[in-house]
Protein backbone atom coordinates (compact mmCIF):
# COMPACT_ATOMS: atom_id res chain seq x y z
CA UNK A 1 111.93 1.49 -114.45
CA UNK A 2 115.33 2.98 -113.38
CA UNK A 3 116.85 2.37 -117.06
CA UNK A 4 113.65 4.11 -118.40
CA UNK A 5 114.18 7.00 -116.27
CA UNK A 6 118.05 7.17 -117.19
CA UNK A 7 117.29 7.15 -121.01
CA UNK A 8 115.12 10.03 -120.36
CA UNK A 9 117.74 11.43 -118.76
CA UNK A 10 119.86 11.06 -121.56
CA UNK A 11 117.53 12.45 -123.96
CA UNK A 12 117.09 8.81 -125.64
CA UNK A 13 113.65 9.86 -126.48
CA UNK A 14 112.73 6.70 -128.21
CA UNK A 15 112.10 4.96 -124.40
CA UNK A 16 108.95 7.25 -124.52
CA UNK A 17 107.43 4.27 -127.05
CA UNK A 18 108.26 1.50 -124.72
CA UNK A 19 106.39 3.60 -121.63
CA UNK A 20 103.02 4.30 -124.00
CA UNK A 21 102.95 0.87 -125.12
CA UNK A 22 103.33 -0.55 -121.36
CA UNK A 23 100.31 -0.84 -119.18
CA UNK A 24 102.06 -1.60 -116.06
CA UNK A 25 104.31 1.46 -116.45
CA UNK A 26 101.21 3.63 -115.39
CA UNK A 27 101.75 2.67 -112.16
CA UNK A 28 105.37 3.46 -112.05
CA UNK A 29 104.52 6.99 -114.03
CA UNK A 30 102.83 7.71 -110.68
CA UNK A 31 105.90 6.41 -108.47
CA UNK A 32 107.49 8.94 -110.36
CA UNK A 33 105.11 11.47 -110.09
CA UNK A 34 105.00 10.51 -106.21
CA UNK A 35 109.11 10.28 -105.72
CA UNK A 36 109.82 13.75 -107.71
CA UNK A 37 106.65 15.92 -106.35
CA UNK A 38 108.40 14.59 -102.31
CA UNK A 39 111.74 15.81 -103.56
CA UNK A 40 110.87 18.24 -104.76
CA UNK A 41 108.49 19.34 -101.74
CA UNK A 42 111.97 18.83 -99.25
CA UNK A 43 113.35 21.12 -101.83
CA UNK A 44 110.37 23.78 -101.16
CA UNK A 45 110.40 23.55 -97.33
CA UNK A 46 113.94 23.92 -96.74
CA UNK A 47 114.17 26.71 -98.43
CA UNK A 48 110.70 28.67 -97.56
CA UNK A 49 110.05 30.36 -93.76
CA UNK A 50 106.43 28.19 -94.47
CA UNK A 51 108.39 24.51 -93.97
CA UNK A 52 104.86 22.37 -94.64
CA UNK A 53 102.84 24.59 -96.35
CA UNK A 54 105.60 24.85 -99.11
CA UNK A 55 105.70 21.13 -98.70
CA UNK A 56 102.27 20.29 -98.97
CA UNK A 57 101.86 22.88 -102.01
CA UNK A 58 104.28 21.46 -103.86
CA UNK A 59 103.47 17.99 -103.30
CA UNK A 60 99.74 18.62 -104.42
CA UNK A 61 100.57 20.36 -107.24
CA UNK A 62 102.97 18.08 -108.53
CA UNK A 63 100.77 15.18 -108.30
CA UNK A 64 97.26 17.09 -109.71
CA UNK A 65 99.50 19.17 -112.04
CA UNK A 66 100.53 15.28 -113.61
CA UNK A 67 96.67 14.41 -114.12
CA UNK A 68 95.56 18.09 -115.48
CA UNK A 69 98.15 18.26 -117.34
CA UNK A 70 97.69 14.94 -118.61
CA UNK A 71 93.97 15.06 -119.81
CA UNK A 72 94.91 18.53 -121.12
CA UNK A 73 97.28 17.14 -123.49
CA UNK A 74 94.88 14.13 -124.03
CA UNK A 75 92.03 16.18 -124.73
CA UNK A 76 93.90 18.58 -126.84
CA UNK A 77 95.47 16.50 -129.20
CA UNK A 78 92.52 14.83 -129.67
CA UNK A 79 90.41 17.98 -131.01
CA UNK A 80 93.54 19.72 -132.64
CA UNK A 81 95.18 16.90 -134.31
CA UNK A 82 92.67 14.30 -134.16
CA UNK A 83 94.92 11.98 -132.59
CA UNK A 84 94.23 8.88 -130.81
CA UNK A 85 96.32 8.36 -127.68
CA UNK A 86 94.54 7.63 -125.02
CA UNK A 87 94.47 9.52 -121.69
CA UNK A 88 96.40 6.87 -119.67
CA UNK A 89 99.41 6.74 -122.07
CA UNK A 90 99.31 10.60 -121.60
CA UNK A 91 99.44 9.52 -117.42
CA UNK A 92 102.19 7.19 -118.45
CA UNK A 93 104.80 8.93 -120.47
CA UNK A 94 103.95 12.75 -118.91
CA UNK A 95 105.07 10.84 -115.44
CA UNK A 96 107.98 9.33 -116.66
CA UNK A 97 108.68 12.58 -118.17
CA UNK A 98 109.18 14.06 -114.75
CA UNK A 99 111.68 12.03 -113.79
CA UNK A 100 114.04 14.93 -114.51
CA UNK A 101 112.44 16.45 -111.51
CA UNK A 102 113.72 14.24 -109.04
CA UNK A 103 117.09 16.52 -109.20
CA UNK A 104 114.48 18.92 -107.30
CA UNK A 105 116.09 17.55 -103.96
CA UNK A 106 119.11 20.00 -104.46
CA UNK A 107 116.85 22.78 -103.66
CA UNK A 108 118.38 22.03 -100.24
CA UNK A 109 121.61 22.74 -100.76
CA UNK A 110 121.85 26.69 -99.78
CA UNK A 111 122.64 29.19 -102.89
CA UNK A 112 123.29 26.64 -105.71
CA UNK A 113 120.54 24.48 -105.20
CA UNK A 114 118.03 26.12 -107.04
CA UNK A 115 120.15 25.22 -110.46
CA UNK A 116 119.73 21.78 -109.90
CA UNK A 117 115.65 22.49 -109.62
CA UNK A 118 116.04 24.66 -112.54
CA UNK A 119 117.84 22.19 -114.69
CA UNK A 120 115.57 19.18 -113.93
CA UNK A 121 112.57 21.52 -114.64
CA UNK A 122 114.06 22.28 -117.72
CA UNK A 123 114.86 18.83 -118.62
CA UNK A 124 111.46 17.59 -117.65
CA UNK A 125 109.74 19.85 -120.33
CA UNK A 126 111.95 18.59 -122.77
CA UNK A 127 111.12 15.35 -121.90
CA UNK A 128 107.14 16.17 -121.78
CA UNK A 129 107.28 17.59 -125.57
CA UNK A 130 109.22 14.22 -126.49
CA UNK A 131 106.45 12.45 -124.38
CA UNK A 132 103.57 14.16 -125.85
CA UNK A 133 105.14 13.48 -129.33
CA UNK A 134 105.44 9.77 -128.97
CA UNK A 135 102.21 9.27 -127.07
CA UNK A 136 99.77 11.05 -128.52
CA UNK A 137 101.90 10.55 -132.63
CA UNK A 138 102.04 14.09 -133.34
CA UNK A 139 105.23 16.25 -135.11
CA UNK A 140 107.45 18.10 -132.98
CA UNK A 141 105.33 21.78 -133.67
CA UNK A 142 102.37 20.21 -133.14
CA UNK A 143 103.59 18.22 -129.81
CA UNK A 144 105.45 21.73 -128.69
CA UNK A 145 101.74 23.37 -129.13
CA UNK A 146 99.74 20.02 -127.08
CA UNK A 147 102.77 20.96 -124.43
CA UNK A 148 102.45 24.46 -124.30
CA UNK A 149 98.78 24.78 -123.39
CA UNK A 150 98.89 21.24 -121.00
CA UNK A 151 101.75 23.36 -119.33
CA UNK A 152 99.77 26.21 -118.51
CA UNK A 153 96.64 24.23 -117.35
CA UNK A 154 100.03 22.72 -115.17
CA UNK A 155 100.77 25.92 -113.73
CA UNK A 156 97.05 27.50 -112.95
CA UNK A 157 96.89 24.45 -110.88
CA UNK A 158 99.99 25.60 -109.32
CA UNK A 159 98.69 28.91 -108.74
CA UNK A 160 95.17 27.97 -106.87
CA UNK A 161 97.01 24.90 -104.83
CA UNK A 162 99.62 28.04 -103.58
CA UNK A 163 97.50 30.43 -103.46
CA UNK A 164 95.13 27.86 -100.82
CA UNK A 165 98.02 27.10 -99.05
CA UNK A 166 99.17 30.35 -99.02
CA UNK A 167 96.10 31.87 -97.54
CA UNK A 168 95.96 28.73 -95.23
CA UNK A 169 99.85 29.82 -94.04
CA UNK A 170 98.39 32.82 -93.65
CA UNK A 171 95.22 32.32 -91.12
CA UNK A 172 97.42 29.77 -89.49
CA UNK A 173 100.37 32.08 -88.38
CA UNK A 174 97.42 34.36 -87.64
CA UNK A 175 95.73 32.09 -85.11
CA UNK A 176 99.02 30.91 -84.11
CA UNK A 177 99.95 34.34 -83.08
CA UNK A 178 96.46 35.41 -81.63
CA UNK A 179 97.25 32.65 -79.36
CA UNK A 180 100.66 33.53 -78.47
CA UNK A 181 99.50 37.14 -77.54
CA UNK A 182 102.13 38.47 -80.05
């Protein structure tokens, strides 16, 4: 698993065949998913005045933005280009595929950390065209397209997990203060 994830890193997209072909990899696509979406989530809190809610909102919408955006790209490919990757090597190589995400941890540091997010968000979509590619046997244009719309499905998922948590920050600073008198 950990020389998968460092040929990703590299941009040695090829690994993205060994991951679709792999059945047991699903399970570590989900590690993945698990490991980066925490990171990430320490990332969040440290750097929000909402420490869990941040947390929890980015750990949720890590993990369900993996599966949307999964079956998205599945389902997509499928009526577009007619191809015939299946929806769990879509789970496979879109999780290894985040592995760039992990860097998400330097959202701690104060000022600079956010590149570190930035760049391992940036990587990661790289990584999730290559992945779409190779597991779903499309061209580049057509895998950028799959990527495009599985992305967005990625972030409205974002949006309604934040937007819950946000309004549940909300009522709970509200009851919070109600009770403190303030």
């Amino acid at each position: 698993m950990l020389d998968r994830i460092i040929r990703i890193i590299k941009l040695d997209f090829p690994v993205f065949k060994d991951i679709e072909s792999d059945p047991k990899a699903t399970q570590e696509a989900a590690l993945i998913v698990a490991a980066a979406s925490l990171l990430s989530g320490i990332g969040a809190a440290v750097s929000s005045e909402k420490h869990f809610m941040a947390f929890l909102s980015t750990v949720l919408s890590g993990i369900l933005g993996w599966i949307v955006w999964s079956y998205v790209s599945h389902f997509i490919g499928g009526v577009l280009y007619k191809s015939q990757g299946s929806f769990e090597n879509m789970l496979r190589v879109l999780g290894y595929a985040q592995a760039p995400q992990l860097l998400g941890v330097l959202g701690i540091i104060p000022c600079v950390g956010w590149i570190g997010s930035v760049a391992g968000a940036i990587l990661s979509l790289i990584a999730a065209v290559m992945a779409i590619r190779e597991g779903l046997d499309l061209d580049s244009g057509q895998a950028i397209i799959v990527a495009v719309v599985g992305f967005l499905a990625l972030l409205l998922v974002s949006i309604v997990v934040g937007t819950i948590f946000g309004v549940g920050a909300a009522i709970t600073g509200a009851i919070a203060g109600a009770i403190s008198g303030k």
